[in-house]
PDB file of N, CA and C in Angstrom:
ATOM      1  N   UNK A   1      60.720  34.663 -22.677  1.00  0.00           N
ATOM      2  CA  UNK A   1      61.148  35.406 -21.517  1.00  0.00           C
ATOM      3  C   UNK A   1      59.969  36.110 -20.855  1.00  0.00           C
ATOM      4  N   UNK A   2      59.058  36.785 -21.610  1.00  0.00           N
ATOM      5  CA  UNK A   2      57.679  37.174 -20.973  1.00  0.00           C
ATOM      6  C   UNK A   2      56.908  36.416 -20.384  1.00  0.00           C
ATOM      7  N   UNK A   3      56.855  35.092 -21.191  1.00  0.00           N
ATOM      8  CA  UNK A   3      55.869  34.356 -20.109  1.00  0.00           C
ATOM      9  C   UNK A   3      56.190  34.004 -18.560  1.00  0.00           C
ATOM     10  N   UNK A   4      57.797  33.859 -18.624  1.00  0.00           N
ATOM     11  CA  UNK A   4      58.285  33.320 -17.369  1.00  0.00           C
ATOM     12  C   UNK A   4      57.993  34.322 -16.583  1.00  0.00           C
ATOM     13  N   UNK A   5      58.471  35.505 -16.920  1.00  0.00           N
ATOM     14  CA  UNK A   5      57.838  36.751 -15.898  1.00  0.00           C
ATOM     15  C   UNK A   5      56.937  36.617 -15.463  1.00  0.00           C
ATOM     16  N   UNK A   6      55.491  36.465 -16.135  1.00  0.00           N
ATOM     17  CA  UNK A   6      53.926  36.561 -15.942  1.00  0.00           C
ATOM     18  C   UNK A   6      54.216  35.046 -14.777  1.00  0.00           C
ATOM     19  N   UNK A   7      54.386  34.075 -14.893  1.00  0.00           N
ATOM     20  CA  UNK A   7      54.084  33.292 -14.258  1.00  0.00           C
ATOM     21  C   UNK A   7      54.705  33.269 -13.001  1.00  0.00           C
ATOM     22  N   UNK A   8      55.949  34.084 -12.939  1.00  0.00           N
ATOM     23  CA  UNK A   8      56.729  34.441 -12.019  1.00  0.00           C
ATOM     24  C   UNK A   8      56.088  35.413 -10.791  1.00  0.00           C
ATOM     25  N   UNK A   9      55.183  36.300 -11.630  1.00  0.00           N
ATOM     26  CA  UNK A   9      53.807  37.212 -11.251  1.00  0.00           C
ATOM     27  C   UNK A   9      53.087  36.431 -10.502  1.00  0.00           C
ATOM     28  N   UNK A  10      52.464  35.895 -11.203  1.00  0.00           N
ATOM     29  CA  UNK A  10      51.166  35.360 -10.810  1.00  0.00           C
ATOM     30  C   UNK A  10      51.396  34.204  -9.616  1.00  0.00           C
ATOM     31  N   UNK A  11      52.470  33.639  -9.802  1.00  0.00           N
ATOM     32  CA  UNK A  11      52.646  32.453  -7.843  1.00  0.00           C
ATOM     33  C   UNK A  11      53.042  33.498  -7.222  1.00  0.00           C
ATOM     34  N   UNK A  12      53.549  34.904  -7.642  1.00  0.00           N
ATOM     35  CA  UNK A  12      53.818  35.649  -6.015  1.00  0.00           C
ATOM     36  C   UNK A  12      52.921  36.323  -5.184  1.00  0.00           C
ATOM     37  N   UNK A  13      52.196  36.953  -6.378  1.00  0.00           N
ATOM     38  CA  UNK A  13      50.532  37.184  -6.221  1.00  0.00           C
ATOM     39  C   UNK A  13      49.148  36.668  -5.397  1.00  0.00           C
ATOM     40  N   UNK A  14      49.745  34.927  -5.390  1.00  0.00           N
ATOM     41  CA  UNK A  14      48.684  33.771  -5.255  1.00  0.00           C
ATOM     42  C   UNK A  14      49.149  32.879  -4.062  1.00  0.00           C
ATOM     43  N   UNK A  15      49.473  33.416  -3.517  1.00  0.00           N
ATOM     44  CA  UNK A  15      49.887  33.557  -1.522  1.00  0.00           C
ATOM     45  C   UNK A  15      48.898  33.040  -0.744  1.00  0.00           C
ATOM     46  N   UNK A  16      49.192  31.383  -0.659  1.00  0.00           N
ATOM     47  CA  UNK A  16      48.396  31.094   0.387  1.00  0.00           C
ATOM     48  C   UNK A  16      48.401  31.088   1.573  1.00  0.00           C
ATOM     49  N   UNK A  17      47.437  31.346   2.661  1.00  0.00           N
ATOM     50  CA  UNK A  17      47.700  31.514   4.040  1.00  0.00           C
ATOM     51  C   UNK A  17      47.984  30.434   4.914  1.00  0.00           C
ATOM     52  N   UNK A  18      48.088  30.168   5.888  1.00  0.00           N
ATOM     53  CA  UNK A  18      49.082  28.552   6.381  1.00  0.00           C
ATOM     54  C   UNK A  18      47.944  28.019   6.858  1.00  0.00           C
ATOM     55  N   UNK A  19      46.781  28.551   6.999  1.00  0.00           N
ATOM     56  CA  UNK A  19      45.912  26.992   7.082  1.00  0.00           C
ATOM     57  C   UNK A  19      45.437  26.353   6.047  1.00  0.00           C
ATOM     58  N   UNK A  20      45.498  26.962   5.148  1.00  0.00           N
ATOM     59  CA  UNK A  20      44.820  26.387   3.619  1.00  0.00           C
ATOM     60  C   UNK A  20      46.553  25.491   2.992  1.00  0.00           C
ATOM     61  N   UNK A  21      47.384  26.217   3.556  1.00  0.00           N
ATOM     62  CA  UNK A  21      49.108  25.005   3.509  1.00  0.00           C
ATOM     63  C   UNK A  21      48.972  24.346   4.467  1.00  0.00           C
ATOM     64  N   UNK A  22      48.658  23.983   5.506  1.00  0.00           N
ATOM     65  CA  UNK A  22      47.899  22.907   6.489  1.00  0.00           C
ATOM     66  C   UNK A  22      47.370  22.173   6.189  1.00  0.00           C
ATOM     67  N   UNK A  23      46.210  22.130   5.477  1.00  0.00           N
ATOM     68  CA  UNK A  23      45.638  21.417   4.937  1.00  0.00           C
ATOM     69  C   UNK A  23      45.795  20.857   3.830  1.00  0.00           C
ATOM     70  N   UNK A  24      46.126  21.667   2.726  1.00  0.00           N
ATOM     71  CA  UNK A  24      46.894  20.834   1.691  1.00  0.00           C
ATOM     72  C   UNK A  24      48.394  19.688   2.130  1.00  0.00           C
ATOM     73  N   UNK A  25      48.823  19.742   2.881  1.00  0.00           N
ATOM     74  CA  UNK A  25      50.253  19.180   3.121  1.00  0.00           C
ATOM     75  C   UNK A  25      49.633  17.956   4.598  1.00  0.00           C
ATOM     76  N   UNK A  26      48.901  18.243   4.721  1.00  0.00           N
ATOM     77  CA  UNK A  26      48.049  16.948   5.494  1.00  0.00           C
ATOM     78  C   UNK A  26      47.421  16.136   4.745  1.00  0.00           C
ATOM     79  N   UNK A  27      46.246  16.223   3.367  1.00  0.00           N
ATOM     80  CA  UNK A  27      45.701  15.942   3.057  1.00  0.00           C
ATOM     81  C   UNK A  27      46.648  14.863   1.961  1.00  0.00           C
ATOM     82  N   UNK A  28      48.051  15.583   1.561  1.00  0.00           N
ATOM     83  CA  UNK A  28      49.234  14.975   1.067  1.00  0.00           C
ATOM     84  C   UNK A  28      50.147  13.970   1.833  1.00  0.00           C
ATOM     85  N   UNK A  29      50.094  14.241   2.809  1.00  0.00           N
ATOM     86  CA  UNK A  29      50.618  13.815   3.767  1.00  0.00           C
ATOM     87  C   UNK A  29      50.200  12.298   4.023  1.00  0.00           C
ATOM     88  N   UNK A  30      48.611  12.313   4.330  1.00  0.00           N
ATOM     89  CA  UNK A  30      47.953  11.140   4.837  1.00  0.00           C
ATOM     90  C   UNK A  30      48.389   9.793   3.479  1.00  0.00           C
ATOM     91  N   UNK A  31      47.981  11.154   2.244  1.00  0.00           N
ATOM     92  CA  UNK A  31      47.939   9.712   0.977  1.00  0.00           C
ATOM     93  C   UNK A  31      49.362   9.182   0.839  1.00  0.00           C
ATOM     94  N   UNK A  32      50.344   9.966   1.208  1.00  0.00           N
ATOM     95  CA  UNK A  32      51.611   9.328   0.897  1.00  0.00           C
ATOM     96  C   UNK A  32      51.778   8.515   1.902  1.00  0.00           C
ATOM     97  N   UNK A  33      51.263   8.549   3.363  1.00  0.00           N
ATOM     98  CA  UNK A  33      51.572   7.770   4.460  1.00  0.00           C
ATOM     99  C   UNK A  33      50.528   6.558   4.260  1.00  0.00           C
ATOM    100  N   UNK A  34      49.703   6.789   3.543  1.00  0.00           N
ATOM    101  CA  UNK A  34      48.904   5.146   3.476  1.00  0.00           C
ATOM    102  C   UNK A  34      49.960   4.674   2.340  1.00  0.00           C
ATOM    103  N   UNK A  35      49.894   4.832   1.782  1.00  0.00           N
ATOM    104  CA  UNK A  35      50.789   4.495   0.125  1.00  0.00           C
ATOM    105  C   UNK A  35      52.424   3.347   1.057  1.00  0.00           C
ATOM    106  N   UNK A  36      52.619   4.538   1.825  1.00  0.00           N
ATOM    107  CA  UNK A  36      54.304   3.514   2.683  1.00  0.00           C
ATOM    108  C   UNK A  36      53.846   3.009   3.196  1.00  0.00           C
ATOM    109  N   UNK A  37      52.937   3.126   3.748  1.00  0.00           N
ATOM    110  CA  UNK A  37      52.542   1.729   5.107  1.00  0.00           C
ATOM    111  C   UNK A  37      52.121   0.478   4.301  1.00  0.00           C
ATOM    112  N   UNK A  38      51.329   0.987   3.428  1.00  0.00           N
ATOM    113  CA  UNK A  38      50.429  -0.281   2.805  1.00  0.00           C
ATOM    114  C   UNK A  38      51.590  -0.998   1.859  1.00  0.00           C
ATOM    115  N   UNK A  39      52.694  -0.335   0.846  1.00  0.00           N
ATOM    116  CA  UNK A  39      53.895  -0.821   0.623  1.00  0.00           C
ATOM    117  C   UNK A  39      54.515  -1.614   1.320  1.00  0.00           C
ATOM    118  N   UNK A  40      55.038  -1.008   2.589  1.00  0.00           N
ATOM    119  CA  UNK A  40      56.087  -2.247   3.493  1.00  0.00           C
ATOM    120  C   UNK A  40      55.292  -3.044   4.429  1.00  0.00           C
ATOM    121  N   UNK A  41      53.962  -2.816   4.830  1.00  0.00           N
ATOM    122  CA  UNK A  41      53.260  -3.999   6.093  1.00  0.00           C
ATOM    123  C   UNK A  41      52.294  -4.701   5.026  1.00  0.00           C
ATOM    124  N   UNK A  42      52.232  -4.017   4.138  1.00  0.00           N
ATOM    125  CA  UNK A  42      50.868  -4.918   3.431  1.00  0.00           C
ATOM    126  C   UNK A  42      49.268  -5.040   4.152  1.00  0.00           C
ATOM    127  N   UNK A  43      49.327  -3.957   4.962  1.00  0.00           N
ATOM    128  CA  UNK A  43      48.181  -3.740   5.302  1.00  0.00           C
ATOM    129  C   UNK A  43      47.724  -1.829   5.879  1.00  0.00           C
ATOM    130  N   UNK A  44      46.704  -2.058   6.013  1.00  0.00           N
ATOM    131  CA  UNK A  44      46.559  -0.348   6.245  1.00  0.00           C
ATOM    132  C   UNK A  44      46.132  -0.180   8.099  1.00  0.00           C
ATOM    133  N   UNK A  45      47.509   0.437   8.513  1.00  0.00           N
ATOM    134  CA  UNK A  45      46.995   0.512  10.188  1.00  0.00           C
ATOM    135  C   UNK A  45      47.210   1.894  10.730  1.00  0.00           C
ATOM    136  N   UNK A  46      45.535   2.280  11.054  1.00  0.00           N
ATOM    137  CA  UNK A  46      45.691   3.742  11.636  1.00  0.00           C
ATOM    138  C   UNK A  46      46.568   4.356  12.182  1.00  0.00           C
ATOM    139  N   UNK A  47      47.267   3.800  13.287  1.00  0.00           N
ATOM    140  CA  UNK A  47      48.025   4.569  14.024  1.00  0.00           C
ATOM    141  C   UNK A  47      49.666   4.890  13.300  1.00  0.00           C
ATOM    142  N   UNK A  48      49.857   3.998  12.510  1.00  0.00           N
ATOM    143  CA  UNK A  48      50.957   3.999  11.868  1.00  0.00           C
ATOM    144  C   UNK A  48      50.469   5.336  10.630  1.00  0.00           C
ATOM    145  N   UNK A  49      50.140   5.193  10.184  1.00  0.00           N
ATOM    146  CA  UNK A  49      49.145   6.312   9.298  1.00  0.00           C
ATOM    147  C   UNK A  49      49.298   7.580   9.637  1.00  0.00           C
ATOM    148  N   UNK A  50      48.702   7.636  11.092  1.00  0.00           N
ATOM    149  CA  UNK A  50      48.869   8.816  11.253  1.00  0.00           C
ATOM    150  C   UNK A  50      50.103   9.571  12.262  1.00  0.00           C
ATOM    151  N   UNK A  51      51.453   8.698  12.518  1.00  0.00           N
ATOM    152  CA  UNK A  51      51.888   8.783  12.809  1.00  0.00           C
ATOM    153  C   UNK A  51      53.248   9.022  12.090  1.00  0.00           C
ATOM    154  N   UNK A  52      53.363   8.394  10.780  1.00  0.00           N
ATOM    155  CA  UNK A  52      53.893   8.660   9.495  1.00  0.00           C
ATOM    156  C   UNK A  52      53.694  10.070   8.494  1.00  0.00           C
ATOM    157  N   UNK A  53      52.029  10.317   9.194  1.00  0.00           N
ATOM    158  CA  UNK A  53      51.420  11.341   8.136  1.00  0.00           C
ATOM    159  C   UNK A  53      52.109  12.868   9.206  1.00  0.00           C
ATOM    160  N   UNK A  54      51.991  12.990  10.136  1.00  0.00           N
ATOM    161  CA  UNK A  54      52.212  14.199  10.925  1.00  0.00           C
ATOM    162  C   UNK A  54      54.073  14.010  10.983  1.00  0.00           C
ATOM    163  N   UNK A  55      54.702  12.919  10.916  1.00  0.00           N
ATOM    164  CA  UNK A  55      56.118  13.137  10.613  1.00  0.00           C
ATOM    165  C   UNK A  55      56.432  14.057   9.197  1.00  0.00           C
ATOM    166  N   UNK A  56      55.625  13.622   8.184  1.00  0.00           N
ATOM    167  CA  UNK A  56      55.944  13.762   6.684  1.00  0.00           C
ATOM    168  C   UNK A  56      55.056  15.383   6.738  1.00  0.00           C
ATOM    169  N   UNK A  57      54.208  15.863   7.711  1.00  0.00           N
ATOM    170  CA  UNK A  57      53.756  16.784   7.593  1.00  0.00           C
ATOM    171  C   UNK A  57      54.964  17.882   7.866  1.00  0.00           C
ATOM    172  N   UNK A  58      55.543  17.389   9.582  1.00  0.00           N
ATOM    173  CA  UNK A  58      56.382  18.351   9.837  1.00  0.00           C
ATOM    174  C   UNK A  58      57.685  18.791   9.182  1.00  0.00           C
ATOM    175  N   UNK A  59      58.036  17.322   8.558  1.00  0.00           N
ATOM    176  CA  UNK A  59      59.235  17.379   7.654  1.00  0.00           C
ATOM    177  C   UNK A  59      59.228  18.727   6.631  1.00  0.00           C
ATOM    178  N   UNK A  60      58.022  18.573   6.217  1.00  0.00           N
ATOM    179  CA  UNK A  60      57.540  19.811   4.591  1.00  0.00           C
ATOM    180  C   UNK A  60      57.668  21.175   5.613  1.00  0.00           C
ATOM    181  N   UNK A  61      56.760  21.386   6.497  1.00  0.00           N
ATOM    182  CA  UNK A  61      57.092  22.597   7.029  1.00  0.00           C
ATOM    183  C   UNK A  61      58.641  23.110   7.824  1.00  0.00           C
ATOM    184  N   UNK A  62      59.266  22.062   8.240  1.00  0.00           N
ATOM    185  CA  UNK A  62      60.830  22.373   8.523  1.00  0.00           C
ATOM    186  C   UNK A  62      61.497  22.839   7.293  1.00  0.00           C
ATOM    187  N   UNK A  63      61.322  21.819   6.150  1.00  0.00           N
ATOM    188  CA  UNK A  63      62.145  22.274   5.078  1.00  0.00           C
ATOM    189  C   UNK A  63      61.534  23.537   4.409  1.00  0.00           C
ATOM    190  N   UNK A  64      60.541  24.252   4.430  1.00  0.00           N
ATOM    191  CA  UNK A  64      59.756  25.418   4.144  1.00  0.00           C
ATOM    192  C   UNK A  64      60.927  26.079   4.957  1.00  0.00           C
ATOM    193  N   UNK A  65      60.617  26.283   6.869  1.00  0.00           N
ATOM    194  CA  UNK A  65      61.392  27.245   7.106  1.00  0.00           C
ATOM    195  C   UNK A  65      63.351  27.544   6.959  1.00  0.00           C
ATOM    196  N   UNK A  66      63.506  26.315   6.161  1.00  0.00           N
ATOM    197  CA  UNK A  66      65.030  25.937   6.188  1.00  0.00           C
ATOM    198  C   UNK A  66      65.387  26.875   4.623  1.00  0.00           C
ATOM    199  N   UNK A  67      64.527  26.876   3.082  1.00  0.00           N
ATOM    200  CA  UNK A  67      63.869  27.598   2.734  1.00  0.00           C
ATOM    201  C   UNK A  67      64.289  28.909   2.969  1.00  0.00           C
ATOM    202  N   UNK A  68      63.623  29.221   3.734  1.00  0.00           N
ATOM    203  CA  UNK A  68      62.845  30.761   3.654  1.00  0.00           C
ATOM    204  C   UNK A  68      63.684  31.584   4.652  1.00  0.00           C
ATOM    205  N   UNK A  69      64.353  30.846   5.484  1.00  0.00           N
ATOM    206  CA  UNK A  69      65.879  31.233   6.520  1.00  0.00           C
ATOM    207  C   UNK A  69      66.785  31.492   5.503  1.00  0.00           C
ATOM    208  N   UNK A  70      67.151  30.527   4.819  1.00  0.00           N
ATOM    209  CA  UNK A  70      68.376  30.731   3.673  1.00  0.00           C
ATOM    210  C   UNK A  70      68.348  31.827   2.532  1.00  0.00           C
ATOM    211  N   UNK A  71      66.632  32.047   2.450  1.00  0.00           N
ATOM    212  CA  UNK A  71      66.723  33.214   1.299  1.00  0.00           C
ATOM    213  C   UNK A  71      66.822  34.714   1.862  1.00  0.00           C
ATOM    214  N   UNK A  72      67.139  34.846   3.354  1.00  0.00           N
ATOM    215  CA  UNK A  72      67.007  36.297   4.136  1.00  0.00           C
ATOM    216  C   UNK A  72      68.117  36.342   3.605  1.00  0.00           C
TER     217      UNK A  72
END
């Protein structure tokens, strides 16, 4: 039961600011969007890439504020 506390501590503590979550969730973003593209076309094409990657970006930040609405 103590540890869960401490760790419960320490992610509330360790608050990242939204460009450093920008960047992590892009940088996630891109590898999962090559990963589907290259899955269903069998090849790797920029625009699809990054057009997949900024969908899957905005998706994470909608469901963040869908989230963080529900816990007010």
């Amino acid at each position: 039961m103590k540890s869960k506390t401490r760790l419960t501590t320490f992610c509330k503590d360790n608050n990242l600011n939204q460009f450093q979550m920008l960047v992590i969730r892009a940088v996630i973003g891109l590898f999962v969007a090559v990963v589907i593209t290259r899955m269903f076309t069998g090849r790797i094409y920029i625009p699809y890439i990054v057009g997949l990657a900024i969908i899957l970006v905005g998706l994470a930040f909608f469901s963040e504020y869908l989230r963080n609405r529900k816990s007010r």
